[in-house]
Protein backbone atom coordinates (compact mmCIF):
# COMPACT_ATOMS: atom_id res chain seq x y z
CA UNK A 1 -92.22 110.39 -3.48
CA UNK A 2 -94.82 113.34 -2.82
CA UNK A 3 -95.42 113.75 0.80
CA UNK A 4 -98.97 113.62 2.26
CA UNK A 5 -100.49 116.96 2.02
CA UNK A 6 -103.42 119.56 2.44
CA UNK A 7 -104.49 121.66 -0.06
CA UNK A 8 -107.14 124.73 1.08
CA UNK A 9 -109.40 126.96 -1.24
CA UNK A 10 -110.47 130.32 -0.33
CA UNK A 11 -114.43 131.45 -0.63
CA UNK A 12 -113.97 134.04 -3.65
CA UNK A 13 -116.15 133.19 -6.98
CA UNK A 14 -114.64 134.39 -9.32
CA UNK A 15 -111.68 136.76 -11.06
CA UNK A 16 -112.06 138.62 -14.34
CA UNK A 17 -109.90 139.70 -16.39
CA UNK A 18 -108.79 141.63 -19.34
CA UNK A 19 -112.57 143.76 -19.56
CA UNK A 20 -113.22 147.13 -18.12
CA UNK A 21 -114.07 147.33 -14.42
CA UNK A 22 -116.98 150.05 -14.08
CA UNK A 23 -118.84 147.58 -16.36
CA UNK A 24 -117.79 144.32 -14.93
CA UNK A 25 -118.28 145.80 -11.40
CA UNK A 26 -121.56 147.27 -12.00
CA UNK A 27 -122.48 143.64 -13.39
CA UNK A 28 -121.35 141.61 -10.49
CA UNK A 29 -123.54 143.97 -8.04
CA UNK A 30 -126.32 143.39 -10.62
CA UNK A 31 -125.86 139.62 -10.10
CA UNK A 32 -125.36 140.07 -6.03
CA UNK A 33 -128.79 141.90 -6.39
CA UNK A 34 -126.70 144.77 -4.46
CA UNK A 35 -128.87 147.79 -3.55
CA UNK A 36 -126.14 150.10 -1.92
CA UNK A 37 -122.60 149.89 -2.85
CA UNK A 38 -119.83 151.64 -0.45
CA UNK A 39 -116.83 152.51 -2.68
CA UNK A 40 -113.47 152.55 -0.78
CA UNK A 41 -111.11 154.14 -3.37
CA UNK A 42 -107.42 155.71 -4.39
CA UNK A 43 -107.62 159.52 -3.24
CA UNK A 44 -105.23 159.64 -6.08
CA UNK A 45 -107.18 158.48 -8.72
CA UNK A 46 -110.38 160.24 -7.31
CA UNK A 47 -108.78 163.17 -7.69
CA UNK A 48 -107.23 163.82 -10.77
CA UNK A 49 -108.41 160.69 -13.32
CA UNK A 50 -112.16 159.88 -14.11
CA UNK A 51 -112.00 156.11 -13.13
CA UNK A 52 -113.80 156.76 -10.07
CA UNK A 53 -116.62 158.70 -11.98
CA UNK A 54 -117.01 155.92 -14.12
CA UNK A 55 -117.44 153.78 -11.22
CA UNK A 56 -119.99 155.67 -10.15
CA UNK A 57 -121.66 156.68 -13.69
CA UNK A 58 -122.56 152.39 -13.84
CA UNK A 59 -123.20 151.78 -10.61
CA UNK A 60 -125.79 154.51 -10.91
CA UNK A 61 -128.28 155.22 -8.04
CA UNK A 62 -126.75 152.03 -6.20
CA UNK A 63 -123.58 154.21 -5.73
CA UNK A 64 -124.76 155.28 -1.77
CA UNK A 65 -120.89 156.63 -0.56
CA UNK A 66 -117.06 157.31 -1.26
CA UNK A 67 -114.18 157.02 0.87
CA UNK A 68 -110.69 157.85 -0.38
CA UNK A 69 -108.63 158.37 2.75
CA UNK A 70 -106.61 155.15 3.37
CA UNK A 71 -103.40 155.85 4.04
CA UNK A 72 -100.38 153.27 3.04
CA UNK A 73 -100.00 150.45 5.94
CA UNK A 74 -103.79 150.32 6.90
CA UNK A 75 -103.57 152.43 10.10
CA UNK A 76 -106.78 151.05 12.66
CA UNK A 77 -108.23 154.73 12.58
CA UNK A 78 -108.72 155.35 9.25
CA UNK A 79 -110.36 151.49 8.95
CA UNK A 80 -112.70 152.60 11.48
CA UNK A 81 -113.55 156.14 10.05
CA UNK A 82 -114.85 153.90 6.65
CA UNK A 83 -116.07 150.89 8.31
CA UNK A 84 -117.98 154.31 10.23
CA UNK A 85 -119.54 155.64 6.88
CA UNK A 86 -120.22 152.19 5.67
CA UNK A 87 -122.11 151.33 8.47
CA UNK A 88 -124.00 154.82 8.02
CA UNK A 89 -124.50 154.46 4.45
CA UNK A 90 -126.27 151.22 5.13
CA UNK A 91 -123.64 149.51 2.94
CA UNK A 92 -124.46 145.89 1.20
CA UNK A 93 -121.65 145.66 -0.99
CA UNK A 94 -118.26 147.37 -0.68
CA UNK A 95 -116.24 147.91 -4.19
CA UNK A 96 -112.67 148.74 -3.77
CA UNK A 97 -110.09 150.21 -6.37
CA UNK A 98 -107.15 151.19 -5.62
CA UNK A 99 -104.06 149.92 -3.67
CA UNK A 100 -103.41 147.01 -1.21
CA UNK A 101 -103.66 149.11 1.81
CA UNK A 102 -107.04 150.23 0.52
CA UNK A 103 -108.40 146.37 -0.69
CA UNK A 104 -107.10 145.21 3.09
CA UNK A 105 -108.62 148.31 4.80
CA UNK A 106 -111.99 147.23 3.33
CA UNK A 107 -111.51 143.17 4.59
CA UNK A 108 -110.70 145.29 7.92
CA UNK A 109 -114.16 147.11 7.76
CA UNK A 110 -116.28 143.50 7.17
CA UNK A 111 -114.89 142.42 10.43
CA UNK A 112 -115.88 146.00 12.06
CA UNK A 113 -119.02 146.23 10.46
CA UNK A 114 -120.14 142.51 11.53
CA UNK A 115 -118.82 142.66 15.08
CA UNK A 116 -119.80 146.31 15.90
CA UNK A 117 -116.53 147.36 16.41
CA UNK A 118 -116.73 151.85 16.38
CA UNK A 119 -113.20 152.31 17.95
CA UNK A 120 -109.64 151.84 17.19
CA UNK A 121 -109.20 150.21 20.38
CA UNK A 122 -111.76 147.58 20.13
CA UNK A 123 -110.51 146.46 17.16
CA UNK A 124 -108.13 144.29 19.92
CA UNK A 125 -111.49 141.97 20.06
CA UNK A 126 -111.13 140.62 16.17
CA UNK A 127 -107.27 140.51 15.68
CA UNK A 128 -106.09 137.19 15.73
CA UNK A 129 -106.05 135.08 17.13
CA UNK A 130 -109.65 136.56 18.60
CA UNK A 131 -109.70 136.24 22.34
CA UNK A 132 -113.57 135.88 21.71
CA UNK A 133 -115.43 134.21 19.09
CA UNK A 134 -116.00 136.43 15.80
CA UNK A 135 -118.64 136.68 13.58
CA UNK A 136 -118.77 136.33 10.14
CA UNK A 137 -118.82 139.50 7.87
CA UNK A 138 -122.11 140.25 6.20
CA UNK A 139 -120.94 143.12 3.80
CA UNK A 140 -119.27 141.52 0.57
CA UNK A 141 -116.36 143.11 -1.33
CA UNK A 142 -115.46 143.30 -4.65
CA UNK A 143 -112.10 144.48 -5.57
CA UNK A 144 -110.39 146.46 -8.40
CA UNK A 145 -106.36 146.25 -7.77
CA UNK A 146 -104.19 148.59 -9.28
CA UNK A 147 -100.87 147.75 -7.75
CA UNK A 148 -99.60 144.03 -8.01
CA UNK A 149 -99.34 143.51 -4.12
CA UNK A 150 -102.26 140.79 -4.39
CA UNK A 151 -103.86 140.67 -1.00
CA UNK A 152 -107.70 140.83 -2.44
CA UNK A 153 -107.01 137.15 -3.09
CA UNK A 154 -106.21 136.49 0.35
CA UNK A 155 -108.53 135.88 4.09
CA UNK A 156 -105.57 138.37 5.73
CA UNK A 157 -105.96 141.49 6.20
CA UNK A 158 -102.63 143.82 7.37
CA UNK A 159 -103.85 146.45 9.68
CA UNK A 160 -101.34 148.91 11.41
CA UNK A 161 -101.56 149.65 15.38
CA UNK A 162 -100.46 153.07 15.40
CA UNK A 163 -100.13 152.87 18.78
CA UNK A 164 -97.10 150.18 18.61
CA UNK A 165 -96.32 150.99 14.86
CA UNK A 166 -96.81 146.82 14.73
CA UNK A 167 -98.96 145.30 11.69
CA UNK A 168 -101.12 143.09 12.97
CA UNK A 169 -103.21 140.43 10.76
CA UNK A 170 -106.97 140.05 11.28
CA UNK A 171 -108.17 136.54 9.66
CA UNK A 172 -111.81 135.83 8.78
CA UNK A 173 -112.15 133.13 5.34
CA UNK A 174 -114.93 135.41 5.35
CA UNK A 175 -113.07 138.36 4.17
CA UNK A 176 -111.60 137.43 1.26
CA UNK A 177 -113.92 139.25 -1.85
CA UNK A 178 -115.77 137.33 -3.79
CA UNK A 179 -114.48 138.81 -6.73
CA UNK A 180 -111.44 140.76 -8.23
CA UNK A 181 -111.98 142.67 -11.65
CA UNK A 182 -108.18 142.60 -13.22
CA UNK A 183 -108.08 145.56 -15.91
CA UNK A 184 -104.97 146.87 -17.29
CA UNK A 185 -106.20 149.93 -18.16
CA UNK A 186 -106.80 151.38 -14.96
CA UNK A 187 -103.35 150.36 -13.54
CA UNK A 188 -102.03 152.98 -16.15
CA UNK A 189 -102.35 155.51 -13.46
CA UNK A 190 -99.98 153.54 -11.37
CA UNK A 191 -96.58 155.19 -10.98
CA UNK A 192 -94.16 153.45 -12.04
CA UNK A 193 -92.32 152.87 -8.82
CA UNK A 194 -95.20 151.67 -7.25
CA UNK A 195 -96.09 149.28 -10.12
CA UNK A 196 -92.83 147.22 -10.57
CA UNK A 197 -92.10 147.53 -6.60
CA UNK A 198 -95.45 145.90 -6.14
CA UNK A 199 -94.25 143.19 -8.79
CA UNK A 200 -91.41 142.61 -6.79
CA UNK A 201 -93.73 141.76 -4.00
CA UNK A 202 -95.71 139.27 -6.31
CA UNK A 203 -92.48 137.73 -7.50
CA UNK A 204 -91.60 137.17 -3.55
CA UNK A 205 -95.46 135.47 -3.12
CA UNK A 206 -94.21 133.12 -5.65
CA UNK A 207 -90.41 132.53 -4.75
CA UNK A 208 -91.07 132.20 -0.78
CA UNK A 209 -93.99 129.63 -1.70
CA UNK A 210 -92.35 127.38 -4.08
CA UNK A 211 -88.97 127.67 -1.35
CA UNK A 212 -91.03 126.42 1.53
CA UNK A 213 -90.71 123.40 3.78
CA UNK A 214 -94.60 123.40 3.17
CA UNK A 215 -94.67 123.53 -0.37
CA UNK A 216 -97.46 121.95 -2.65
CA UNK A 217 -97.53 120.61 -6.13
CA UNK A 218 -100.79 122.74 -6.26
CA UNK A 219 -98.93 125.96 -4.61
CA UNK A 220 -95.74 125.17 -6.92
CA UNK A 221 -98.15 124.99 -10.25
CA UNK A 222 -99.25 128.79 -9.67
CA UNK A 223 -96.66 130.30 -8.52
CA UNK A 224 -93.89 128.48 -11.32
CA UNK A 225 -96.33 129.58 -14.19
CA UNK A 226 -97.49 133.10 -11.74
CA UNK A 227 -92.73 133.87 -11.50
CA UNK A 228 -92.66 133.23 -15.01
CA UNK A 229 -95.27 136.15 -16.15
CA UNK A 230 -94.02 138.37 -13.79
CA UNK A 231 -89.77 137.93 -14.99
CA UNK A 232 -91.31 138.58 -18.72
CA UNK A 233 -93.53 141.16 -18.17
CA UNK A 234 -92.74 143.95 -15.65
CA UNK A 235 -89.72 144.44 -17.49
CA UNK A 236 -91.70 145.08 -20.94
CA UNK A 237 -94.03 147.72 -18.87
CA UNK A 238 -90.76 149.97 -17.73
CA UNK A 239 -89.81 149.66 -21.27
CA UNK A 240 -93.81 150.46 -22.66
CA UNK A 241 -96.15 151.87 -19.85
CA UNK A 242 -98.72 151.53 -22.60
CA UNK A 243 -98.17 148.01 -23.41
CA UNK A 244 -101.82 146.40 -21.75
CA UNK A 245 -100.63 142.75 -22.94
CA UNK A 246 -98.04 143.16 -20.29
CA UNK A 247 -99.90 145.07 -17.72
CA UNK A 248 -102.28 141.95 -17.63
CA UNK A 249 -99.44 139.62 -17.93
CA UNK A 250 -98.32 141.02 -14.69
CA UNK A 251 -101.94 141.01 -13.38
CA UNK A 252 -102.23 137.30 -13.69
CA UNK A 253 -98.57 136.70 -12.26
CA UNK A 254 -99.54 138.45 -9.26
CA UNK A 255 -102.89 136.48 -9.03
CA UNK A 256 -101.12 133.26 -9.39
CA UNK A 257 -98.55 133.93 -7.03
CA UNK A 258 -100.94 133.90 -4.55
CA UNK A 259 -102.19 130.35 -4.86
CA UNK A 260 -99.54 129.01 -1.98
CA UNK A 261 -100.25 131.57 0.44
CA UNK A 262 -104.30 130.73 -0.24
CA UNK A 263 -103.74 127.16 0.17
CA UNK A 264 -102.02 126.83 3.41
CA UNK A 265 -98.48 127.74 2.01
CA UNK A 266 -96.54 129.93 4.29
CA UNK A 267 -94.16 132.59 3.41
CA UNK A 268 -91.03 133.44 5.32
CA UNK A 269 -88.30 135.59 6.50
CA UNK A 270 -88.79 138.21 3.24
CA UNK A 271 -92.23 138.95 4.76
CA UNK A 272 -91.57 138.62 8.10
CA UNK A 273 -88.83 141.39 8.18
CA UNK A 274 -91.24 143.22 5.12
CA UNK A 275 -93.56 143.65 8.35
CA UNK A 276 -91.59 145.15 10.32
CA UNK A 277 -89.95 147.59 7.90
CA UNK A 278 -93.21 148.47 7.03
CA UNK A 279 -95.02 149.38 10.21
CA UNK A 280 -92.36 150.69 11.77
CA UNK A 281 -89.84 152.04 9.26
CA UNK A 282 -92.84 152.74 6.57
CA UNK A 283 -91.03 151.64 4.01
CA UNK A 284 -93.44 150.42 1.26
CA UNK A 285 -94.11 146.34 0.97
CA UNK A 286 -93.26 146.55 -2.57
CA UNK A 287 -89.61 147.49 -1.49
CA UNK A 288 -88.98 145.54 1.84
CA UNK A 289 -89.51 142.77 -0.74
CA UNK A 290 -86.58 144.52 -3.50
CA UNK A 291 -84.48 144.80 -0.30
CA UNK A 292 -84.96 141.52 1.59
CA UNK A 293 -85.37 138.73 -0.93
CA UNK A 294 -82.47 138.22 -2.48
CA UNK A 295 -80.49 138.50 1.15
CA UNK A 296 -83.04 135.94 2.76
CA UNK A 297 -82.64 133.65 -0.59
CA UNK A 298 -78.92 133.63 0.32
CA UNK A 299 -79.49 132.75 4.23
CA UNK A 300 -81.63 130.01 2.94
CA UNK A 301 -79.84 128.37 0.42
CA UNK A 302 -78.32 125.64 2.59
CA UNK A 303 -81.77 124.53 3.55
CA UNK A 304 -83.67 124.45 -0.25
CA UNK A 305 -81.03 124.48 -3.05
CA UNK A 306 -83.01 122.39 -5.05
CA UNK A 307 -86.11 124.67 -4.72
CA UNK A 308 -84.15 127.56 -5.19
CA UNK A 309 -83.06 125.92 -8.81
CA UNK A 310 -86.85 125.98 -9.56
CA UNK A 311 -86.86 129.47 -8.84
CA UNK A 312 -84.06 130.40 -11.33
CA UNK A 313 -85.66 128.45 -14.16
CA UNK A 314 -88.80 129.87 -14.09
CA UNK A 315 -87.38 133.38 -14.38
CA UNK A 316 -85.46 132.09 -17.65
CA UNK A 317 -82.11 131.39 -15.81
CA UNK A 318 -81.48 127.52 -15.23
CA UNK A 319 -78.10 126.54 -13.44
CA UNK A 320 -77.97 129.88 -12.48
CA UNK A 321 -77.92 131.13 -8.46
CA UNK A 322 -81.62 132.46 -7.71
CA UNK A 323 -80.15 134.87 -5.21
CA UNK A 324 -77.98 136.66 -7.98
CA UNK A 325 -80.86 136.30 -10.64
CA UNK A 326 -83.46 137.99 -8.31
CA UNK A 327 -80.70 140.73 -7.44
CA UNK A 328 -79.81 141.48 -10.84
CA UNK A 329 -83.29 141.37 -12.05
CA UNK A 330 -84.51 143.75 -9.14
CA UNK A 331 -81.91 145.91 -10.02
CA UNK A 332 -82.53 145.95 -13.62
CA UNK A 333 -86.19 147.41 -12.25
CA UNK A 334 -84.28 150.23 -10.60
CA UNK A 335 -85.67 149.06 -7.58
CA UNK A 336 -83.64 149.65 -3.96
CA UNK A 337 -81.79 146.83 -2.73
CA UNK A 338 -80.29 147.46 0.50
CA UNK A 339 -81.61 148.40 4.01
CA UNK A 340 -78.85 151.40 3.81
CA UNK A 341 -80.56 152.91 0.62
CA UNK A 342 -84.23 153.26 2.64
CA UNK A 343 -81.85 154.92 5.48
CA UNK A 344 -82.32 151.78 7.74
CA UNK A 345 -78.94 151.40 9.03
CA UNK A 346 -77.22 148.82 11.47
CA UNK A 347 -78.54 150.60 15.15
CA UNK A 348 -81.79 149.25 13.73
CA UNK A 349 -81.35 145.96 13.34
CA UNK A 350 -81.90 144.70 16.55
CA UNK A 351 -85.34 146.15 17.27
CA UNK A 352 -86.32 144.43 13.62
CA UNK A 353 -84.64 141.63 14.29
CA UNK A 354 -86.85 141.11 18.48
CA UNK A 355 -90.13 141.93 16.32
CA UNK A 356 -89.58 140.06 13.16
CA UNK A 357 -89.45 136.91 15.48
CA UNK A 358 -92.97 138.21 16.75
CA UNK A 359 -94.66 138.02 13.32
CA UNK A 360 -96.63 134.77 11.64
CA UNK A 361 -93.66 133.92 8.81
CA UNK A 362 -90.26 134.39 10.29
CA UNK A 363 -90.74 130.86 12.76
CA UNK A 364 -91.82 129.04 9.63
CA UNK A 365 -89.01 130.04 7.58
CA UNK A 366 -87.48 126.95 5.77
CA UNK A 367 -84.17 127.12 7.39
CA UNK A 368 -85.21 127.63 10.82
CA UNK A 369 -84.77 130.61 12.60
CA UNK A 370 -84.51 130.22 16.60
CA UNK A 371 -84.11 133.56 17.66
CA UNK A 372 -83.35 137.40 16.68
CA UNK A 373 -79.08 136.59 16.40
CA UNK A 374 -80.23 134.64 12.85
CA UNK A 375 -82.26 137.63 11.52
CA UNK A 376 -79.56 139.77 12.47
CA UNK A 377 -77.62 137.40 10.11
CA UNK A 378 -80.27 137.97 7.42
CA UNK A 379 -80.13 142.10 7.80
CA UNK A 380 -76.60 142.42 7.55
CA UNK A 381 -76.57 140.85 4.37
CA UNK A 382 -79.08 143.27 3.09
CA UNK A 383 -77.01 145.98 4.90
């Protein structure tokens, strides 16, 4: 019997993929009748490759400003120092390429832009939950991802307090672009690390939707089809960098595995503790996901065996343990896989283990979690 259910859609119009993006984005601010597109960009790639020239070369005169200094985690003062040259640019479209940091930095600016928000500190006034009513963001975005960490599908964006080195979420269904442009070729700047790492997180998207006490026959669709891509192709791009087929295999995995999350899915414990090592540890999101999800699969398995079963078939392993199959498949990526290999050690734990109870997943974890003594449980076994 299917239990009674809600299913939610998100307010973006449209994803392509497979075509080149300074065309395809030039054409969707064509169709937005866009007058003065703000690019927020890789420093990276706007330094040593041309994909940020060609950006520019077909947006044309419409092109009105660049910024390429978001550093990883989203810090509040470098979303205000764009949201700052937005706003002075006279911005009516911003295009992002690059990173997730850099595609949730953006979402971050819509809110600042719309609300009037010039300071890191009154950015307190639109994190949620809002004390105060916000308004909706009249700036659109258009994203070009490079990495696989998904979040231009997503009405979240992860913005770090460097004050409290705490990632806090600002929520708008505003925010979410209204379109992503998924091209291979300009992920073959990527490094490596960063690709598959970012995989990993996709592949955690899918497993902690489909492993949910909240799980959907919608959500499960995706993110089943969404694991399967991923297990098949990020290994066959550390074997080929050049191999596109597998690049955009990898693209769509990482779309689809966002489909739960979009429709009202939760996540749990992975991301919850990902926060945490992130903001305060900065260890990259791709990695807190190589490091936690196996560990939190294990922790779990007494609660959602029989999900956990759906997870090892999709990634061509039935009857197998999905704990073990994500290990040795992470492994086989060369990613890390303990907290001791990112030098987190066990004096740590129970700082992540007090804030990890403070974030949105780690309460809605599908074996319930009353309090820091069961993440503790949950970080030694990544120890």
């Amino acid at each position: 019997m299917t239990e009674p259910g809600q299913v939610a859609f998100s307010r973006m119009e449209e994803v392509v993929y497979g075509k080149p993006a300074a065309e395809t984005v030039a054409a969707l601010a064509r169709r937005r009748s866009a007058e003065r597109v703000f690019l927020m960009v890789s420093g990276t790639l706007n330094r040593t490759t041309d994909e940020i020239d060609k950006l520019r070369r077909a947006l044309g005169n419409h092109c009105v400003g660049t910024f390429d200094a978001m550093p990883a985690h989203t810090p509040r003062a470098a979303v205000i120092a764009a949201a700052g040259q937005a706003r002075e640019a006279k911005a009516d479209l911003i295009v992002t390429l690059g990173g997730g940091s850099i595609t949730d930095g953006a979402k971050a600016v819509q809110l600042c832009l719309a609300n009037d928000i010039r300071t890191a500190e009154a950015m307190d006034a639109i994190r949620a939950p809002s004390p105060a009513p916000v308004k909706p963001p009249g700036v659109p975005q258009i994203s070009v991802p490079t990495t696989l960490s998904a979040g231009e599908f997503s009405a979240i964006s992860g913005v770090t307090d460097e004050r409290t080195k705490v990632k806090e979420m600002f929520r708008h269904a505003g925010i979410v672009p209204r379109a992503a442009v998924l091209d291979p070729a300009v992920t073959r700047h990527t490094p490596m690390w960063l690709w598959l790492s970012t995989g990993i997180r996709a592949v955690d998207h899918c497993v902690e939707g489909i492993c949910s006490s909240e799980a959907s026959p919608f959500g499960d669709a995706q993110a089943l089809h969404g694991l399967s891509l991923l297990a098949r192709g990020l290994p066959r791009v550390k074997a080929d960098p050049d191999d596109l087929d597998a690049r955009l295999d990898c693209q769509l995995g990482s779309w689809l595995s966002m489909a739960p999350l979009v429709a009202g899915v939760p996540m749990g414990a992975s991301h919850g503790i990902g926060y945490v090592l992130g903001a305060v540890f900065d260890i990259p999101h791709g990695h807190t996901s190589c490091i936690m999800l196996p560990s939190v699969m294990r922790w779990n398995r007494p609660a959602n065996a029989a999900r956990q079963a759906l997870v090892a078939a999709a990634m061509g392993h039935p009857g197998e343990d999905a704990a073990d199959v994500l290990d040795a498949f992470i492994r086989g990526l060369g990613m890390p896989r303990s907290l001791g290999e990112v030098k987190v050690g066990p004096e740590q734990f129970g700082r992540i283990a007090k804030q990890a109870m403070g974030t949105p997943w780690v309460p809605r974890n599908p074996r319930p979690i009353a309090g820091p003594e069961q993440v503790m449980e949950i970080l030694e076994l990544a120890a």
